[in-house]
Protein backbone atom coordinates (compact mmCIF):
# COMPACT_ATOMS: atom_id res chain seq x y z
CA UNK A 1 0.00 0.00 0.00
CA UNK A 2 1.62 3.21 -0.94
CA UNK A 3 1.39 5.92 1.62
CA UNK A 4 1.85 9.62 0.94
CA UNK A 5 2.59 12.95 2.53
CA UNK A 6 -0.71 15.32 2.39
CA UNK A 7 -0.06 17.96 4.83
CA UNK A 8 3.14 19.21 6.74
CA UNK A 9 3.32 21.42 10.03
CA UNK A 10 6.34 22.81 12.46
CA UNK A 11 7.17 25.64 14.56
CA UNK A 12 10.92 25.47 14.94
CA UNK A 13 13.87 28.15 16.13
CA UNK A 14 13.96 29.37 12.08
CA UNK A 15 10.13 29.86 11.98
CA UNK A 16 6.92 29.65 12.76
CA UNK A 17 5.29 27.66 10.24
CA UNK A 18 7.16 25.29 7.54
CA UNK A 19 7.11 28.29 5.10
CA UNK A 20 9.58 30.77 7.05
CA UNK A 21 11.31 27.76 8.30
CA UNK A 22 12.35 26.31 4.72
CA UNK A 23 12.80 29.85 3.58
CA UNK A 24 15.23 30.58 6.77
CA UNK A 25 16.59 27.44 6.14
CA UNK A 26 17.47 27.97 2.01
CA UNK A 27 18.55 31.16 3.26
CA UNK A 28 21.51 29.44 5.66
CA UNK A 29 20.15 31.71 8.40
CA UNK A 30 20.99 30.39 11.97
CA UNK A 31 18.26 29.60 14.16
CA UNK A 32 20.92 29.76 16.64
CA UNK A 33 21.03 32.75 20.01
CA UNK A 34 22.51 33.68 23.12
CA UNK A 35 19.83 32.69 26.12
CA UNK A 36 18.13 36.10 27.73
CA UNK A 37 18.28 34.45 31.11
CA UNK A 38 20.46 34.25 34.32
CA UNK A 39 21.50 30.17 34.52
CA UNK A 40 25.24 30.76 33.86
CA UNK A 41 25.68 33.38 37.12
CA UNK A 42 22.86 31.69 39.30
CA UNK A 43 23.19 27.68 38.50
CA UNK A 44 26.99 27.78 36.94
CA UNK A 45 25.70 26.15 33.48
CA UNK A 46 28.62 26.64 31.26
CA UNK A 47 26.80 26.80 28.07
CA UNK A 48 24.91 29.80 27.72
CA UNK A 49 23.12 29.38 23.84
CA UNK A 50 20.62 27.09 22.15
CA UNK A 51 17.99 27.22 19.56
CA UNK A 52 14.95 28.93 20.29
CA UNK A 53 12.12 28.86 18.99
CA UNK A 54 11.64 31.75 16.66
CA UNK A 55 7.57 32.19 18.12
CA UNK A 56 6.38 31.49 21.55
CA UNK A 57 3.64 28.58 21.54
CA UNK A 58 1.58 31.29 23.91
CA UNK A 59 1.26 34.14 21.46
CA UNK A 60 -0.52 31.53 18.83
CA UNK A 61 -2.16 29.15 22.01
CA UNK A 62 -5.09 30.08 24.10
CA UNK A 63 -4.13 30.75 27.63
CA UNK A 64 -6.46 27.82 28.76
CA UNK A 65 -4.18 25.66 26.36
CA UNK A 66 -0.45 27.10 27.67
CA UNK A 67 -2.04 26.09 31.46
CA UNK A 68 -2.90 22.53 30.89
CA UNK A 69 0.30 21.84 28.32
CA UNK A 70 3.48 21.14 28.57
CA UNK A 71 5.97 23.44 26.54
CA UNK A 72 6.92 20.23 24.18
CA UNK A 73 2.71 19.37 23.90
CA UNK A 74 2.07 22.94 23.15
CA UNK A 75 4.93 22.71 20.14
CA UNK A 76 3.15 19.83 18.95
CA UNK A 77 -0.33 21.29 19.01
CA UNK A 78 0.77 24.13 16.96
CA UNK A 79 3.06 21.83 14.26
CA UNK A 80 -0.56 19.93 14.47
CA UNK A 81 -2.60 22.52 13.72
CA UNK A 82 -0.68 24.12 10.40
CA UNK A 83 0.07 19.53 8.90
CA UNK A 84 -3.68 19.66 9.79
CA UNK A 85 -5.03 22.48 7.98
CA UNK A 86 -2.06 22.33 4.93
CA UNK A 87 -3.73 18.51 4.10
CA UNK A 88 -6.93 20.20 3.91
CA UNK A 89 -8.92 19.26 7.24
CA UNK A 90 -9.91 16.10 6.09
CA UNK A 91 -12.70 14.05 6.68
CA UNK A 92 -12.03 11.06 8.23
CA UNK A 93 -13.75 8.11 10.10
CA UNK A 94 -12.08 8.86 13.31
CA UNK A 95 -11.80 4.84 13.86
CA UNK A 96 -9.38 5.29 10.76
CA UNK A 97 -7.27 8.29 11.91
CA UNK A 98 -4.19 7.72 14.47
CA UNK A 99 -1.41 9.80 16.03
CA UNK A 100 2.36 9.45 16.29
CA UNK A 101 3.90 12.09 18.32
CA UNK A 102 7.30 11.38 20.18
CA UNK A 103 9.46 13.42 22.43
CA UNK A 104 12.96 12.20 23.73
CA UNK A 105 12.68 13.50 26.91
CA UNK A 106 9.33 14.45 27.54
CA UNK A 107 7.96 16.76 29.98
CA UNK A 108 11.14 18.55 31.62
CA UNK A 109 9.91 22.10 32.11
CA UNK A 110 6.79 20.37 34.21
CA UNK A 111 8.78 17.60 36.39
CA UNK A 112 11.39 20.13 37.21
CA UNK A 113 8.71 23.07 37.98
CA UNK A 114 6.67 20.98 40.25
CA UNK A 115 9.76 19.19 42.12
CA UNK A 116 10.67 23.10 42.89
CA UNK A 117 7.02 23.59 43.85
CA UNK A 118 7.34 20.50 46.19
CA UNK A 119 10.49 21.59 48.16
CA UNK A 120 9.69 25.67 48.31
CA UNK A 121 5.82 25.39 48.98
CA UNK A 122 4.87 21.86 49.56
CA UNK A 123 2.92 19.13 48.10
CA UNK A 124 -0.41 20.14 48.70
CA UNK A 125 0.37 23.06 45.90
CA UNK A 126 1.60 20.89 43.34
CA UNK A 127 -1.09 21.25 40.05
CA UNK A 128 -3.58 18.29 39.28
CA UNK A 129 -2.38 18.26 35.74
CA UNK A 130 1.18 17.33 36.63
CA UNK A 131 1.40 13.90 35.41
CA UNK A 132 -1.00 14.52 32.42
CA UNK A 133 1.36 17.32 31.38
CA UNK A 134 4.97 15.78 31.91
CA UNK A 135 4.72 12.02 30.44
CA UNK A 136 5.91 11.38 27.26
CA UNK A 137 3.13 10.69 25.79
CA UNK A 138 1.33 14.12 26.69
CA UNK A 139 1.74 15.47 22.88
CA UNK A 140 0.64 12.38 21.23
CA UNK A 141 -2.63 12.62 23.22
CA UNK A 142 -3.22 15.80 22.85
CA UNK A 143 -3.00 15.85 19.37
CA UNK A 144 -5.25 12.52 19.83
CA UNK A 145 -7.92 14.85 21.65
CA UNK A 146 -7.61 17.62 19.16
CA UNK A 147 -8.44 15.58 15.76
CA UNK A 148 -10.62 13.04 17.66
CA UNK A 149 -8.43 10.01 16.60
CA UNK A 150 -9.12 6.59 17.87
CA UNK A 151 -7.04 4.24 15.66
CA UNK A 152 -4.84 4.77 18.24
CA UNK A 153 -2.27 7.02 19.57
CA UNK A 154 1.44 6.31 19.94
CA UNK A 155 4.76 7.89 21.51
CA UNK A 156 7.83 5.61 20.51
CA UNK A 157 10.79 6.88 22.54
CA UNK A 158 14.03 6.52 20.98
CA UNK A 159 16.26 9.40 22.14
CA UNK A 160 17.28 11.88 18.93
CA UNK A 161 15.61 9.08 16.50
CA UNK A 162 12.18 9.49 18.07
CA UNK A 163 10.31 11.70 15.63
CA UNK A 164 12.02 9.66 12.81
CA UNK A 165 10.43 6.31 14.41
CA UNK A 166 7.14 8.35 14.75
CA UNK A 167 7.13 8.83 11.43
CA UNK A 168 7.78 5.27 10.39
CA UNK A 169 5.10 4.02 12.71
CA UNK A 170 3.08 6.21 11.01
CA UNK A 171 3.62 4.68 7.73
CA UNK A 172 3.46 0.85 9.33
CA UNK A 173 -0.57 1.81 10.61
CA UNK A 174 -0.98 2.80 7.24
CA UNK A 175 0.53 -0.25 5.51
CA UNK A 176 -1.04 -3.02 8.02
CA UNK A 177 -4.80 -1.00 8.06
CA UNK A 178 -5.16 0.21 10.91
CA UNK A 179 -5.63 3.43 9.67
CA UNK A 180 -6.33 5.31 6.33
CA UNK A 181 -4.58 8.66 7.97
CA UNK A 182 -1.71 9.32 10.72
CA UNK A 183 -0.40 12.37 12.00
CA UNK A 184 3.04 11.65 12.63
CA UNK A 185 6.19 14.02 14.04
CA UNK A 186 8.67 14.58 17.19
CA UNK A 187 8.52 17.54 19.55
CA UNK A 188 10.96 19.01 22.61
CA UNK A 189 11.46 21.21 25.15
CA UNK A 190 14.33 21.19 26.30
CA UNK A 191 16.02 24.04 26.68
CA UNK A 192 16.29 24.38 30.67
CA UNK A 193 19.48 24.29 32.68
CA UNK A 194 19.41 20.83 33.74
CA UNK A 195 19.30 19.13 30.13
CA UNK A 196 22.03 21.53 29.30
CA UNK A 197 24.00 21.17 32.19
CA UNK A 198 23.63 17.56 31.98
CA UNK A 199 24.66 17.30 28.45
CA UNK A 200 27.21 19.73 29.17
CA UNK A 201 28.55 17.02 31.42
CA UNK A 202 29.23 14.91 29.08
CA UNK A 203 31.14 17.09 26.88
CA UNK A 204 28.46 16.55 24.47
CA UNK A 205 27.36 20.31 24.26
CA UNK A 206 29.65 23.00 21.80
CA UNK A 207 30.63 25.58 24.34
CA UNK A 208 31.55 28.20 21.62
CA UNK A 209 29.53 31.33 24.03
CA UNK A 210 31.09 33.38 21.94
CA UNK A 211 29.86 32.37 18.63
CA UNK A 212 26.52 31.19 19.08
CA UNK A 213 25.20 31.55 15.52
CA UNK A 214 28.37 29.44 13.81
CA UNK A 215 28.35 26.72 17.06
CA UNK A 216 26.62 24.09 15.20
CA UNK A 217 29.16 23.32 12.52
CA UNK A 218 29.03 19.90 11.27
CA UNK A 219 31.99 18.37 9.53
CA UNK A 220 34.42 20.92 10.35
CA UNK A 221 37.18 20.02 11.62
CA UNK A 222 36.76 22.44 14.58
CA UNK A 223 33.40 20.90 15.85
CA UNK A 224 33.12 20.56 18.94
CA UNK A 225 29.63 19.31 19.70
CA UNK A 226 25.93 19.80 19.19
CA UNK A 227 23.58 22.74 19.89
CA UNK A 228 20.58 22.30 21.99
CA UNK A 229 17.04 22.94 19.71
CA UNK A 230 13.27 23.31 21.00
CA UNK A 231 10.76 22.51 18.38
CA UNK A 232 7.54 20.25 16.79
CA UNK A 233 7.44 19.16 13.19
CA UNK A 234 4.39 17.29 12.24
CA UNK A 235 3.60 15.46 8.99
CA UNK A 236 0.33 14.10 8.00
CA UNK A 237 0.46 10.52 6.42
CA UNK A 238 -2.12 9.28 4.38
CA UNK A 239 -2.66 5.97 2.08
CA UNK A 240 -2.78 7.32 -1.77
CA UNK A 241 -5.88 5.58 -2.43
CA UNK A 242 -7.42 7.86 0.54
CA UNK A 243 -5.35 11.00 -0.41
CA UNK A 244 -6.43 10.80 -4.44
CA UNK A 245 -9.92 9.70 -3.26
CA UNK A 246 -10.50 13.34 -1.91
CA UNK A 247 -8.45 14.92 -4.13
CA UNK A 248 -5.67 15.77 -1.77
CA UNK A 249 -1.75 17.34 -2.88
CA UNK A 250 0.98 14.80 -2.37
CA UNK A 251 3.98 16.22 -1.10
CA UNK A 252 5.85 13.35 -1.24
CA UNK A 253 5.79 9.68 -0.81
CA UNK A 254 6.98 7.93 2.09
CA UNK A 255 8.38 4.51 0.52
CA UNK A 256 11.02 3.38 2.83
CA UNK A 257 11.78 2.42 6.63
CA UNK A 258 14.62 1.04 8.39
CA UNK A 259 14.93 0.76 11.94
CA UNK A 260 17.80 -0.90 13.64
CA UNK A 261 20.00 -0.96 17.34
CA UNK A 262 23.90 -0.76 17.63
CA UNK A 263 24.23 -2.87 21.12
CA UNK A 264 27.05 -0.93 21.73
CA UNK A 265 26.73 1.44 23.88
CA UNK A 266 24.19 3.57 25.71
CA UNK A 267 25.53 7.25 23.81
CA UNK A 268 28.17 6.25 21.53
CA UNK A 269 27.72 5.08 18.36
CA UNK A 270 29.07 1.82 16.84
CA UNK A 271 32.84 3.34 15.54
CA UNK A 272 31.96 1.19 12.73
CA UNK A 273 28.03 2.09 11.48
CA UNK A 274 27.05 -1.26 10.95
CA UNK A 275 23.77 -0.31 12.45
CA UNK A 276 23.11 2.83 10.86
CA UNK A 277 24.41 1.60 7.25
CA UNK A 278 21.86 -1.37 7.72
CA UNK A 279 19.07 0.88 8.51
CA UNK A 280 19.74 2.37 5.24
CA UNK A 281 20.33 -0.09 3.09
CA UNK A 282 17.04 -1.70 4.71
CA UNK A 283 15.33 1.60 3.79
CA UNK A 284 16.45 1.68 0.16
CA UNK A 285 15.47 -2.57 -0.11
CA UNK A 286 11.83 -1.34 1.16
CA UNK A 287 11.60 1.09 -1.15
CA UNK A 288 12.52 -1.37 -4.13
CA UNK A 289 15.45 1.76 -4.66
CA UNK A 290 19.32 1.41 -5.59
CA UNK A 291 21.80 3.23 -3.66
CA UNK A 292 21.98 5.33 -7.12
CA UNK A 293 18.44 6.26 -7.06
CA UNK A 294 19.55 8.75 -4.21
CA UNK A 295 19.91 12.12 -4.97
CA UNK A 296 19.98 14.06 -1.46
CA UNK A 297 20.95 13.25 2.17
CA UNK A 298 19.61 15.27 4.80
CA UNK A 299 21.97 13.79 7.77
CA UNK A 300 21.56 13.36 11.33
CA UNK A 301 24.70 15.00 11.21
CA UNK A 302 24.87 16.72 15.17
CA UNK A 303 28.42 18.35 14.80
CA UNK A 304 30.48 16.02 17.48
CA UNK A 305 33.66 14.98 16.85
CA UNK A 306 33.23 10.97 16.61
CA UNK A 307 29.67 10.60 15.46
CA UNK A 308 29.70 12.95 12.04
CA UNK A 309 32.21 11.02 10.56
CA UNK A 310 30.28 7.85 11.54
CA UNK A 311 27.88 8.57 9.96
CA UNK A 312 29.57 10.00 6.44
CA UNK A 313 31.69 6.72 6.47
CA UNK A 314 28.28 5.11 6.43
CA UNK A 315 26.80 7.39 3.84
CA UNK A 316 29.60 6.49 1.84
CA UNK A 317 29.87 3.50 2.29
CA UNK A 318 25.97 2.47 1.60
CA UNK A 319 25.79 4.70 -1.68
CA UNK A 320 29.51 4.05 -2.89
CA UNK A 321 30.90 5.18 -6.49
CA UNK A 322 27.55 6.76 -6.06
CA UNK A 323 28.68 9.03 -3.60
CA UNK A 324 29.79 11.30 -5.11
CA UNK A 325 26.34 12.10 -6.87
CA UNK A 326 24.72 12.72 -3.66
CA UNK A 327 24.04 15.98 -2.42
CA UNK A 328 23.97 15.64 1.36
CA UNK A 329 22.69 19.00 3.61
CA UNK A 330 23.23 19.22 7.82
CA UNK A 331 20.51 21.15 8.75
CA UNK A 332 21.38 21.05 12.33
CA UNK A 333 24.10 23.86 11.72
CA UNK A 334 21.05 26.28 10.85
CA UNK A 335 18.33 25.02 14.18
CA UNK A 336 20.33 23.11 16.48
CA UNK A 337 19.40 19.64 17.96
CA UNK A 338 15.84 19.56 18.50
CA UNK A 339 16.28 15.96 19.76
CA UNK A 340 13.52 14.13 19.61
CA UNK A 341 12.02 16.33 17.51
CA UNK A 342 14.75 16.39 15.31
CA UNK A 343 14.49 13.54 12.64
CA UNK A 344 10.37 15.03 12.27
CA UNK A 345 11.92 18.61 10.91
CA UNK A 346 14.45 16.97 9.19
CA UNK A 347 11.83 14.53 7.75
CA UNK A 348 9.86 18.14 6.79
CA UNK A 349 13.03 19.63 4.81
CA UNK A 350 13.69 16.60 2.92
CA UNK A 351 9.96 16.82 1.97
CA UNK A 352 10.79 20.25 0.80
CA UNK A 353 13.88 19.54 -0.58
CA UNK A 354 11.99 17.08 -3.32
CA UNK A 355 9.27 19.43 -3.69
CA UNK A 356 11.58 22.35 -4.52
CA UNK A 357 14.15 20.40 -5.97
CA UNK A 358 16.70 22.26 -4.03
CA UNK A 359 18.97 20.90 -1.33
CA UNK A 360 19.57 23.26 1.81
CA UNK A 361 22.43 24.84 2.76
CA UNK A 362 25.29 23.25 5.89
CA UNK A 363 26.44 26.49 7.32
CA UNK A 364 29.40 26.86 9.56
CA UNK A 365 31.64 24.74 7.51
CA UNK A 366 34.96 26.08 6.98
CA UNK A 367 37.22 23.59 7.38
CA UNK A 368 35.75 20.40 5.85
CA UNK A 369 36.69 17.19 7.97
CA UNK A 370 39.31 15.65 5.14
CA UNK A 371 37.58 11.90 5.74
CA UNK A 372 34.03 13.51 4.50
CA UNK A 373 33.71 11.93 0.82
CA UNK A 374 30.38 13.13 0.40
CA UNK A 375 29.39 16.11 -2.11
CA UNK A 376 28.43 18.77 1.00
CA UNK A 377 26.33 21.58 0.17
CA UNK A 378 27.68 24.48 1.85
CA UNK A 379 26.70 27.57 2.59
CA UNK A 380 23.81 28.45 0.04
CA UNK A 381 21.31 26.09 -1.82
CA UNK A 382 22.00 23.36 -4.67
CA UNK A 383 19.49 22.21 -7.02
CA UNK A 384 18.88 18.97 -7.48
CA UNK A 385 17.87 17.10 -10.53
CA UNK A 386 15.41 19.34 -12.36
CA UNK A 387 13.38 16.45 -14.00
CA UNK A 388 12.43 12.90 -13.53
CA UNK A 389 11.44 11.24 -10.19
CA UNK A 390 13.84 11.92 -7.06
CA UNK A 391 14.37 9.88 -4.00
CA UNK A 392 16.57 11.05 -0.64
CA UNK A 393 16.85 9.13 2.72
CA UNK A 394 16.75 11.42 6.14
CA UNK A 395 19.17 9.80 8.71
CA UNK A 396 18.21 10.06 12.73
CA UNK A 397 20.18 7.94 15.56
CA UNK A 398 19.67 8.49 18.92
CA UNK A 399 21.48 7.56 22.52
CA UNK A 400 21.27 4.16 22.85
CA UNK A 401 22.29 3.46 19.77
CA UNK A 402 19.04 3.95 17.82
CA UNK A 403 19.07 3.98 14.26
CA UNK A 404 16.03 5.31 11.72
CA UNK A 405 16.27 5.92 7.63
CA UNK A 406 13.45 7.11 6.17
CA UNK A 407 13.22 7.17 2.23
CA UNK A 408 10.75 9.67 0.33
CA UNK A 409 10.35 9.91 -3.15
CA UNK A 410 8.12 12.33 -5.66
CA UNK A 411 6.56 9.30 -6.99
């Protein structure tokens, strides 16, 4: 059963909808700011920049709405809201319509707020809503409540692959029945000084407080880690028959999946890639492609030292003599690490990227890492082929040695 893209949806640090995003994104504008706050002086957190996002959930949410959600549920409402609407508000037996909305972490901002509400005015004060607003699965249900879906409503937690494994959950209820339509996509919230302290810890933060903008640099041989991200991207999923049936636009279609583990390690990747080059090549076997049916990459790509090159190796490795035909983009360097809602943006740009024909910009990249063998698009734009049908696989891993590829094609 083939399954489509209909409608897409984000609110992200380069935008507020998928329009200024891509646009900010083609434009290799940096998503990327100091934080307006006091956490370096008062808590000691030595990184002091993340990407924010570019418009506050509460200037687009009711205030009823901001009360009873989350941070990362209110990112997802609003990524919800614009998929929803761009597929046309379709009508859909609700028995036939499920949700796939992951978040790495989950509800930080909440757990944290009502732990301090706990210790400085005790438990009787802590809100009713707590646990409804910081589980994991908060966004998925809400966006469950919002379209009335009962096929069913999922939160796969994977760490930095989540919103990638959303998405190819998505297309699985699709492909088995259970549902003619999914709303699928990642959100997080993240960007509060224990995440960043903690990942700070682990030297897996840049610390470049000086530079927020060119932090994220991916490849370079002066990377020095990843940039924290907030964010929701949300795509809508839909089984052609259904989509042509109502006369829908097809962004896209979603023909490939692979999922795999590294058993490695619980944060580093396999030095080898084993497990992320089988995810692809899985992918591309689903997808009945060839590694030279591939025109564009969008890579997980976070800008640490060991795991970009893990990845290109891969890259290379999968596509081969090919290689050097494949345009590959690290949109990271422009919004940060939105985590789990990372691989669901990324899944939205390489959307774009085949509806535009145009493969986004890597910023930051001045110093290319000399073991990178793939064709990196730096800096500004690159078209891709301007006829005939295009395929390109988005990569998303995750601690715990999670690996997703995701292959969409224009027909």
């Amino acid at each position: 059963m083939a399954v489509v893209v209909t409608g897409l949806g984000t609110t992200s640090p380069l935008g507020g909808d998928v329009a200024t995003t891509w646009e900010a994104a083609l434009a290799g504008r940096s998503g990327v700011r100091t934080l307006e706050n006091d956490w370096a002086e008062k808590y000691g957190v030595p990184v002091t920049f993340a990407g924010q996002l570019a418009v506050d959930p509460a200037t687009v949410l009711s205030r009823p709405e901001t009360k009873r959600m989350d941070p990362s549920a209110q990112m997802a409402i609003v990524a919800t809201r614009e998929a929803w609407a761009d597929a046309g508000s379709p009508e859909v037996d609700p028995e036939r319509l499920g949700t796939v909305v992951s978040s790495g972490i989950g509800g930080v901002w909440t757990l944290l707020s009502a732990w301090d509400t706990v210790k400085e005015r005790g438990a009787a004060r802590v809100l009713p809503l707590t646990v409804p607003m910081l589980m994991p699965n908060s966004p998925t249900a809400y966006v469950e409540l919002e379209l009335g879906a009962k096929a069913g409503a999922h939160a796969p937690v994977s760490a930095c692959a989540s919103g990638a494994e959303a998405i190819g959950m998505g297309l699985e209820m699709i492909e088995s029945g259970r549902a003619d339509i999914v709303v699928a996509g990642g959100t997080e919230a993240a960007i509060h000084p224990l995440p960043i302290s903690a990942f700070a810890a682990m030297q897996a933060l840049s610390k470049r407080n000086d530079d927020p903008a060119g932090a994220s640099r991916p490849y370079d041989t002066t990377r020095d880690g990843f940039v924290l991200g907030e964010g929701a991207a949300v795509v809508v999923l839909e089984s052609e028959e259904h989509a042509r049936a109502r006369g829908a636009k097809i962004y896209a279609y979603l023909t490939g999946l692979g999922m795999t583990s590294d058993a490695h390690h619980i944060a580093a990747p396999d030095p080898e890639g084993a497990g992320q080059k089988r995810a692809m090549l899985i992918a591309l076997e689903r997808a009945g492609l060839k590694p030279s049916d591939i025109v564009h990459v969008n890579a997980h790509a976070t800008s640490t030292p060991a795991g970009d090159m893990v990845e290109a190796r891969g890259i290379r490795s999968v596509m081969g003599a090919h290689g050097d035909n494949v345009l590959l983009s690290a949109t990271k360097s422009m919004t940060g690490h939105l985590l789990g809602g990372a691989g669901a943006l990324e899944s939205v740009f390489t959307i774009k990227a085949l509806q535009d024909r145009k493969a986004p910009p890597t910023i930051n990249v001045d110093s290319p890492d000399p073991e990178l063998q793939v064709d990196l698009v730096r800096n500004v734009p690159r078209d891709l082929p301007a006829s005939g049908d295009l395929a390109a696989v988005n990569n998303a891993f995750g601690f715990g040695g999670h690996n997703v590829a995701l292959v969409f094609t224009t027909a």
